[in-house]
PDB file of N, CA and C in Angstrom:
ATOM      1  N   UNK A   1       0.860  -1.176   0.000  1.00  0.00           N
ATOM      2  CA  UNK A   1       0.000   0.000   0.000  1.00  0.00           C
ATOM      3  C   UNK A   1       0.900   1.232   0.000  1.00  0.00           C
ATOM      4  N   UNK A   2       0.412   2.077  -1.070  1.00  0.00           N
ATOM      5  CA  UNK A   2       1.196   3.668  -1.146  1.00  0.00           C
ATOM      6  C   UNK A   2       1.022   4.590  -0.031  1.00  0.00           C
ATOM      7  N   UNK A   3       2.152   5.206   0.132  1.00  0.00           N
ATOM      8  CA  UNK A   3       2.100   6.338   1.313  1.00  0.00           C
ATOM      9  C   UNK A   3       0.654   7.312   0.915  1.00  0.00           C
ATOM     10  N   UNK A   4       0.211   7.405  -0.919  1.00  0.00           N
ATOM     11  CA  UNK A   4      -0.673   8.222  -0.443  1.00  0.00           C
ATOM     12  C   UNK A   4      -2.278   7.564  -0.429  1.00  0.00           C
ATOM     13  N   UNK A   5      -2.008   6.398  -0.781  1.00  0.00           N
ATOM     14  CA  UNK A   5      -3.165   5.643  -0.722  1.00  0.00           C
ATOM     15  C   UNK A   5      -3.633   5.350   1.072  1.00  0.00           C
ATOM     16  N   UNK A   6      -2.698   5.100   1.465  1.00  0.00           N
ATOM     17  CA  UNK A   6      -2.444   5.097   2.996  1.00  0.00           C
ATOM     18  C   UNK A   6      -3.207   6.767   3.611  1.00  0.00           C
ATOM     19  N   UNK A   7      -2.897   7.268   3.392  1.00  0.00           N
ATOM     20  CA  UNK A   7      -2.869   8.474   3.951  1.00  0.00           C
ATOM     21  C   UNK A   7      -4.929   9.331   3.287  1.00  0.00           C
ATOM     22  N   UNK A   8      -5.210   8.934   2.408  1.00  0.00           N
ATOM     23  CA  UNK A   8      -6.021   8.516   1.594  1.00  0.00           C
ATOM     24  C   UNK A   8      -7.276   7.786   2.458  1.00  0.00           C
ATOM     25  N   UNK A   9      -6.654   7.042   3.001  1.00  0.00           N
ATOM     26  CA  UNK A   9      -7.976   6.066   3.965  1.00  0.00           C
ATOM     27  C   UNK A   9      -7.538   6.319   5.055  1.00  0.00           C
ATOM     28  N   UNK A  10      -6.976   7.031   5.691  1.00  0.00           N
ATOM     29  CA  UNK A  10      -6.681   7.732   7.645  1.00  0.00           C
ATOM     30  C   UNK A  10      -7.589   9.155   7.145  1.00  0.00           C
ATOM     31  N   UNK A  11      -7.433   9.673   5.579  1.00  0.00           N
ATOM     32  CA  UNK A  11      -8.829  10.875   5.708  1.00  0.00           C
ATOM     33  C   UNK A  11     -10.335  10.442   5.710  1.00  0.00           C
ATOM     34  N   UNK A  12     -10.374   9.172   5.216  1.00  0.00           N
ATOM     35  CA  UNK A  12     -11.404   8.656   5.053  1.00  0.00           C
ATOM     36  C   UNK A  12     -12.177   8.859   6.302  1.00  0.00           C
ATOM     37  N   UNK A  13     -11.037   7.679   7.129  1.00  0.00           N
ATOM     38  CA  UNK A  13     -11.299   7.155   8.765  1.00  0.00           C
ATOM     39  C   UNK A  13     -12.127   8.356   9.211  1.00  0.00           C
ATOM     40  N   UNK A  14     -11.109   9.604   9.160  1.00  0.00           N
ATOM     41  CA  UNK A  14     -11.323  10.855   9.700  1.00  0.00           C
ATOM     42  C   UNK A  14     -12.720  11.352   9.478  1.00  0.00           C
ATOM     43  N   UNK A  15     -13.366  11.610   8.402  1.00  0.00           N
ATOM     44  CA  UNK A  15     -14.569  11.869   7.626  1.00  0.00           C
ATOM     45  C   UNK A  15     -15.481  11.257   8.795  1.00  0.00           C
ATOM     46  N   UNK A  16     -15.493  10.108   8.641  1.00  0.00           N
ATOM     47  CA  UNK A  16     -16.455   8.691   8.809  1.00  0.00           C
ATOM     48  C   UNK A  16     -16.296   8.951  10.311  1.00  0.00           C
ATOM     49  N   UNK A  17     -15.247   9.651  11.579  1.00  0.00           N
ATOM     50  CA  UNK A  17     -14.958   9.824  12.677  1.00  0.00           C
ATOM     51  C   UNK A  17     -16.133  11.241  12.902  1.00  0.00           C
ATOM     52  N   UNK A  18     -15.598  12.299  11.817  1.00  0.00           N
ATOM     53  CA  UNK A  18     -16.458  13.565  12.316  1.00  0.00           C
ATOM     54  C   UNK A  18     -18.016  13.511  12.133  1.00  0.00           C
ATOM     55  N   UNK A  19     -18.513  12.644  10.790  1.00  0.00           N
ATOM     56  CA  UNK A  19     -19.713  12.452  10.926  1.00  0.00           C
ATOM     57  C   UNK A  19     -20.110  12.224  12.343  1.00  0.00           C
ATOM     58  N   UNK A  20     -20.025  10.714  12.533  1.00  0.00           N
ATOM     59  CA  UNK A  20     -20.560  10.383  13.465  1.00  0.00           C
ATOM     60  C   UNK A  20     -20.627  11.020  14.962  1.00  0.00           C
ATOM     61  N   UNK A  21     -19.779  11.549  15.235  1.00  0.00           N
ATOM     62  CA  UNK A  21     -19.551  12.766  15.994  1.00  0.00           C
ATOM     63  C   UNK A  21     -20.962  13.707  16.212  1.00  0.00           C
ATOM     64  N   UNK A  22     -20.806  14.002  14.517  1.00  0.00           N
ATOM     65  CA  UNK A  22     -21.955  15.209  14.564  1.00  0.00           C
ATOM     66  C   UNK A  22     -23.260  14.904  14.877  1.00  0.00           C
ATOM     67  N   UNK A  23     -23.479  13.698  14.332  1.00  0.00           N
ATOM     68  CA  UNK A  23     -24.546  12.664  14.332  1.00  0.00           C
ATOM     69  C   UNK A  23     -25.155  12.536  16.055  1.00  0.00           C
ATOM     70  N   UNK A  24     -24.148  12.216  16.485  1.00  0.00           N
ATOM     71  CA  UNK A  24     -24.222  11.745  18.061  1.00  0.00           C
ATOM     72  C   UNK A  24     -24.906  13.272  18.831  1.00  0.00           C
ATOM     73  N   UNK A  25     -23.933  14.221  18.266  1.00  0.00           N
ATOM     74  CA  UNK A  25     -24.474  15.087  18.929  1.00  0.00           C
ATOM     75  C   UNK A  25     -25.660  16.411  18.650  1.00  0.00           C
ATOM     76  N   UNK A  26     -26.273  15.762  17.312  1.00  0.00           N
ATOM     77  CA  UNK A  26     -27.812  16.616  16.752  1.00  0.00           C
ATOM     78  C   UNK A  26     -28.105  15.537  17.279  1.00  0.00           C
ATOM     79  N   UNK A  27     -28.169  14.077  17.334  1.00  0.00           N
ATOM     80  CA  UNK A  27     -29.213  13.401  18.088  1.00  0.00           C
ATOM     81  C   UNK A  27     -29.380  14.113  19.624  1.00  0.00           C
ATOM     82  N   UNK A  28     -28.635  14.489  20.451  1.00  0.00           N
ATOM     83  CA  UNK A  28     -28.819  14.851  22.022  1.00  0.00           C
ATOM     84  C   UNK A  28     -29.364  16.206  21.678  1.00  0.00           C
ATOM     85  N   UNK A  29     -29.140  16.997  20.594  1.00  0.00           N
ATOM     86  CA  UNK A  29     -29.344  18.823  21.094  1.00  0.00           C
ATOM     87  C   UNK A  29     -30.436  18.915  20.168  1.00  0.00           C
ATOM     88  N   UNK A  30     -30.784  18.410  18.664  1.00  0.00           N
ATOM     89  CA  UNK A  30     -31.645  18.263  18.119  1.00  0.00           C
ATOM     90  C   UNK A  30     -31.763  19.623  17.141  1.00  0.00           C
ATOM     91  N   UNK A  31     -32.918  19.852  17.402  1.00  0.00           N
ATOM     92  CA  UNK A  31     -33.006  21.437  16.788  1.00  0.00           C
ATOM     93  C   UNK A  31     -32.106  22.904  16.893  1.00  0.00           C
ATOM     94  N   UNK A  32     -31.372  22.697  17.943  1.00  0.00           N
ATOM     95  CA  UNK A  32     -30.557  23.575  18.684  1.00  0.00           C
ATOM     96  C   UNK A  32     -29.040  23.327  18.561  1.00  0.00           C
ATOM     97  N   UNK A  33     -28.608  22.695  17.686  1.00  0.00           N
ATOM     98  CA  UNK A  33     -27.522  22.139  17.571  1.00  0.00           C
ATOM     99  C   UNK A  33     -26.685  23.256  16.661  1.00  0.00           C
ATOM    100  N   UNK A  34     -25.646  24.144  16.990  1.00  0.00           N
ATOM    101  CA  UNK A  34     -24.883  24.893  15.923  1.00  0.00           C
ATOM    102  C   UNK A  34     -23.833  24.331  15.460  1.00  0.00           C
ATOM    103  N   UNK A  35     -24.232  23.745  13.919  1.00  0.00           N
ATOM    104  CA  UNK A  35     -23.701  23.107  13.063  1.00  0.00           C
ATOM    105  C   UNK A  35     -22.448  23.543  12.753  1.00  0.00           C
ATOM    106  N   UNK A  36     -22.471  24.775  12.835  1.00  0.00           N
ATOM    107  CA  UNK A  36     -21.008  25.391  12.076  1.00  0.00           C
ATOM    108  C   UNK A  36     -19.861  25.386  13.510  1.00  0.00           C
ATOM    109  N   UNK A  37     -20.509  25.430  14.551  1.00  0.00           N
ATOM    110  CA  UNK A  37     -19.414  25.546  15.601  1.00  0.00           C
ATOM    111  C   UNK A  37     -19.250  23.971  15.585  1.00  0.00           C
ATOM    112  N   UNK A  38     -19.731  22.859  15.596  1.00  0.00           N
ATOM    113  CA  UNK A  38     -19.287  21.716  15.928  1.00  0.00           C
ATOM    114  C   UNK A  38     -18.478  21.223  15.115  1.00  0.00           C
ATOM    115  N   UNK A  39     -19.060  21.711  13.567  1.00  0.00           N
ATOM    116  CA  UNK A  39     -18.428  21.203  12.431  1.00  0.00           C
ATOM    117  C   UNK A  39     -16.608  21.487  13.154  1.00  0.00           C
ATOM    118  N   UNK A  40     -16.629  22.857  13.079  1.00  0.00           N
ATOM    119  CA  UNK A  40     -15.330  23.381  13.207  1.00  0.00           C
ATOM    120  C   UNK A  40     -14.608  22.510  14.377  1.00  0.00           C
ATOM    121  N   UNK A  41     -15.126  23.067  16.215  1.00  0.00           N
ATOM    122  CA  UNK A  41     -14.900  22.171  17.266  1.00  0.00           C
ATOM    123  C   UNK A  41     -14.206  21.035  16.551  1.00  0.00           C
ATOM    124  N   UNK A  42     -15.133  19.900  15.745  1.00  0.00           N
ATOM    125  CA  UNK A  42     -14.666  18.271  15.601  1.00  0.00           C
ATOM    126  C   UNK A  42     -13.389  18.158  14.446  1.00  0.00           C
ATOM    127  N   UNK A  43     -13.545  19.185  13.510  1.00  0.00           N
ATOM    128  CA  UNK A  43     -12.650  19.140  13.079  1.00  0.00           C
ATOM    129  C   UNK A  43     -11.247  19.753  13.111  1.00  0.00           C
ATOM    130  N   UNK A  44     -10.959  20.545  14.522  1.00  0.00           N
ATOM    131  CA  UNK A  44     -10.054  20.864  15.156  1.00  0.00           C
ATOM    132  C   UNK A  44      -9.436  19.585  16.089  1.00  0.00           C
ATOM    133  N   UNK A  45     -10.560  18.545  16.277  1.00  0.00           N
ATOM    134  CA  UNK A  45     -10.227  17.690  17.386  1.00  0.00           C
ATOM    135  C   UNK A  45      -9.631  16.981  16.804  1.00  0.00           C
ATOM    136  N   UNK A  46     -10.012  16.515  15.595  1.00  0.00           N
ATOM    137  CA  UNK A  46      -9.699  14.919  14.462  1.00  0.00           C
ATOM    138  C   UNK A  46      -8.553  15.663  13.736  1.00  0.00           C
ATOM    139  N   UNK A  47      -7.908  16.990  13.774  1.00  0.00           N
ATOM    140  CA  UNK A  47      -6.983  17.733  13.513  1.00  0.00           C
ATOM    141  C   UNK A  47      -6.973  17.424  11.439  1.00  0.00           C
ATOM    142  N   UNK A  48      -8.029  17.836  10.953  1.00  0.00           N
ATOM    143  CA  UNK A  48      -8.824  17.582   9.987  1.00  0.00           C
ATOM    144  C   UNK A  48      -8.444  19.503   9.544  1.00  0.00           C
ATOM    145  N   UNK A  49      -8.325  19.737   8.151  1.00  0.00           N
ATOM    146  CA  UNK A  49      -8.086  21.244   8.088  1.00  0.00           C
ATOM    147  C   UNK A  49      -9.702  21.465   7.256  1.00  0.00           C
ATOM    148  N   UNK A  50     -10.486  22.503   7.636  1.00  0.00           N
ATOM    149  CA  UNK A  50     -11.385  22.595   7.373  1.00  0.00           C
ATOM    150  C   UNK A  50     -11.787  23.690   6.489  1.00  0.00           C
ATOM    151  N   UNK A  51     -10.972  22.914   4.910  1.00  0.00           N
ATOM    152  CA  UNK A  51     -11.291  23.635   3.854  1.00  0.00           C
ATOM    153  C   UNK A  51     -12.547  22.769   3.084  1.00  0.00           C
ATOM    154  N   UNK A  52     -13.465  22.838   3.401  1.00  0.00           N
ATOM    155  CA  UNK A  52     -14.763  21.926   2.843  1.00  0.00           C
ATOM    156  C   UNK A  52     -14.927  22.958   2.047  1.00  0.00           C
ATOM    157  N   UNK A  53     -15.519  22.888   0.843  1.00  0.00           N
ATOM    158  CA  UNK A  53     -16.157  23.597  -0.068  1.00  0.00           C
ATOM    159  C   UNK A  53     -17.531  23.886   0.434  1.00  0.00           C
ATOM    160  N   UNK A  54     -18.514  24.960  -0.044  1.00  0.00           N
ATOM    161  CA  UNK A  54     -19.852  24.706   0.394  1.00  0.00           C
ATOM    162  C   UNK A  54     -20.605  23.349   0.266  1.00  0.00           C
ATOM    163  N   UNK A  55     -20.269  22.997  -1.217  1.00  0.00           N
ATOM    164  CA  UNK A  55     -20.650  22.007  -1.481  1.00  0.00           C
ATOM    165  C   UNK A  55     -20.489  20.611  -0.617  1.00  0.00           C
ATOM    166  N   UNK A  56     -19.327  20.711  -0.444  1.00  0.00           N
ATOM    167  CA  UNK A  56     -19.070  19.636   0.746  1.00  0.00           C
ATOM    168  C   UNK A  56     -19.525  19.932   2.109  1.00  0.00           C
ATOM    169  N   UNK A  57     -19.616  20.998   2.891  1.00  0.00           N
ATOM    170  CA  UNK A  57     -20.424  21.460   3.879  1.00  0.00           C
ATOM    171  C   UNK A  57     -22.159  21.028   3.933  1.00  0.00           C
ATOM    172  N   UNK A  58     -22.238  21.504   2.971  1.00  0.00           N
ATOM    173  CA  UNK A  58     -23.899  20.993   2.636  1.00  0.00           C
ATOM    174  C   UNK A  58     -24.499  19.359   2.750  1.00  0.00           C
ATOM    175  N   UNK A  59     -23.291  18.885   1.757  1.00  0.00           N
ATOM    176  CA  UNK A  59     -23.186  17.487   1.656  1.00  0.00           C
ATOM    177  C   UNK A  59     -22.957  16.827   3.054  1.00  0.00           C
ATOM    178  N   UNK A  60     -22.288  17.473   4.096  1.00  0.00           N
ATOM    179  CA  UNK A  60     -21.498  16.604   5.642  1.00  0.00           C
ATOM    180  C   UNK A  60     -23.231  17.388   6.258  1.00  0.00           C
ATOM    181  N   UNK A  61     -23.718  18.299   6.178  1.00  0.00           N
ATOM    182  CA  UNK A  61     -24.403  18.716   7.129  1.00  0.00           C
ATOM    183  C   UNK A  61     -25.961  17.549   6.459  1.00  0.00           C
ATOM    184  N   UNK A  62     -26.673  17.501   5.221  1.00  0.00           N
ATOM    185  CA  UNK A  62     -27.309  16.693   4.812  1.00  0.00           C
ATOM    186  C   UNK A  62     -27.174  15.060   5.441  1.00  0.00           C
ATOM    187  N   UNK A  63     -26.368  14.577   5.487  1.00  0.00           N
ATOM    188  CA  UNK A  63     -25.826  13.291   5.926  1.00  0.00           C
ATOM    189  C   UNK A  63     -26.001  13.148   7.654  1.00  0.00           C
ATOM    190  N   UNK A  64     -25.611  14.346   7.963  1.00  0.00           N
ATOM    191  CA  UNK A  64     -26.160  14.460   9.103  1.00  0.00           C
ATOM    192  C   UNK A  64     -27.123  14.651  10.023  1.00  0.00           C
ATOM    193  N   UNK A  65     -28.417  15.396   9.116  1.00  0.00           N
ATOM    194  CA  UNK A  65     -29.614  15.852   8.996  1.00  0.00           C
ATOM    195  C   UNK A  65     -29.970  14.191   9.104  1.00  0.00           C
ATOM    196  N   UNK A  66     -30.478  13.586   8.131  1.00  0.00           N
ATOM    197  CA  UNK A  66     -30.783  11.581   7.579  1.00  0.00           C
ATOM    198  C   UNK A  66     -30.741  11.417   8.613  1.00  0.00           C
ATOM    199  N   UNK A  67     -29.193  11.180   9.125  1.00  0.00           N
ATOM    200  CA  UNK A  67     -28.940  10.120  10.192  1.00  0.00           C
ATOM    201  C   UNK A  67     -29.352  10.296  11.761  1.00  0.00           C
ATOM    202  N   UNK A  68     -29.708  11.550  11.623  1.00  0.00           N
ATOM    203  CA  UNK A  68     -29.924  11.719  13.392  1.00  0.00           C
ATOM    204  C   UNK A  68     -31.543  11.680  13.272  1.00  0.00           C
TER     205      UNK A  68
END
């Protein structure tokens, strides 16, 4: 396995880490949940650089919307 194929699926991990994160925590706060501070918060934690496009913002916050 390639260093960047490697590196490739630890962003994956990461992704698949902050979802669920977010997930966990619109399930407890629900309606009241500020998306943009947690987004940021989790992806300071998972040390993730948080250049999402809107498009991808929309897309992580949608996914998150479904699942909770």
């Amino acid at each position: 396995m390639g260093l960047e194929k490697l590196n490739c699926e630890i962003g994956r991990y990461k992704i698949y880490v902050l979802i669920k994160k977010l997930v966990e925590k619109a399930k407890k706060e629900k309606d009241s949940m500020n998306f943009d501070f947690w987004l940021k918060k989790y992806c300071d934690e998972l040390n993730i650089e948080k250049n999402f496009s809107k498009k991808e913002i929309q897309a992580i916050a949608d996914r998150v919307r479904s699942e909770a």
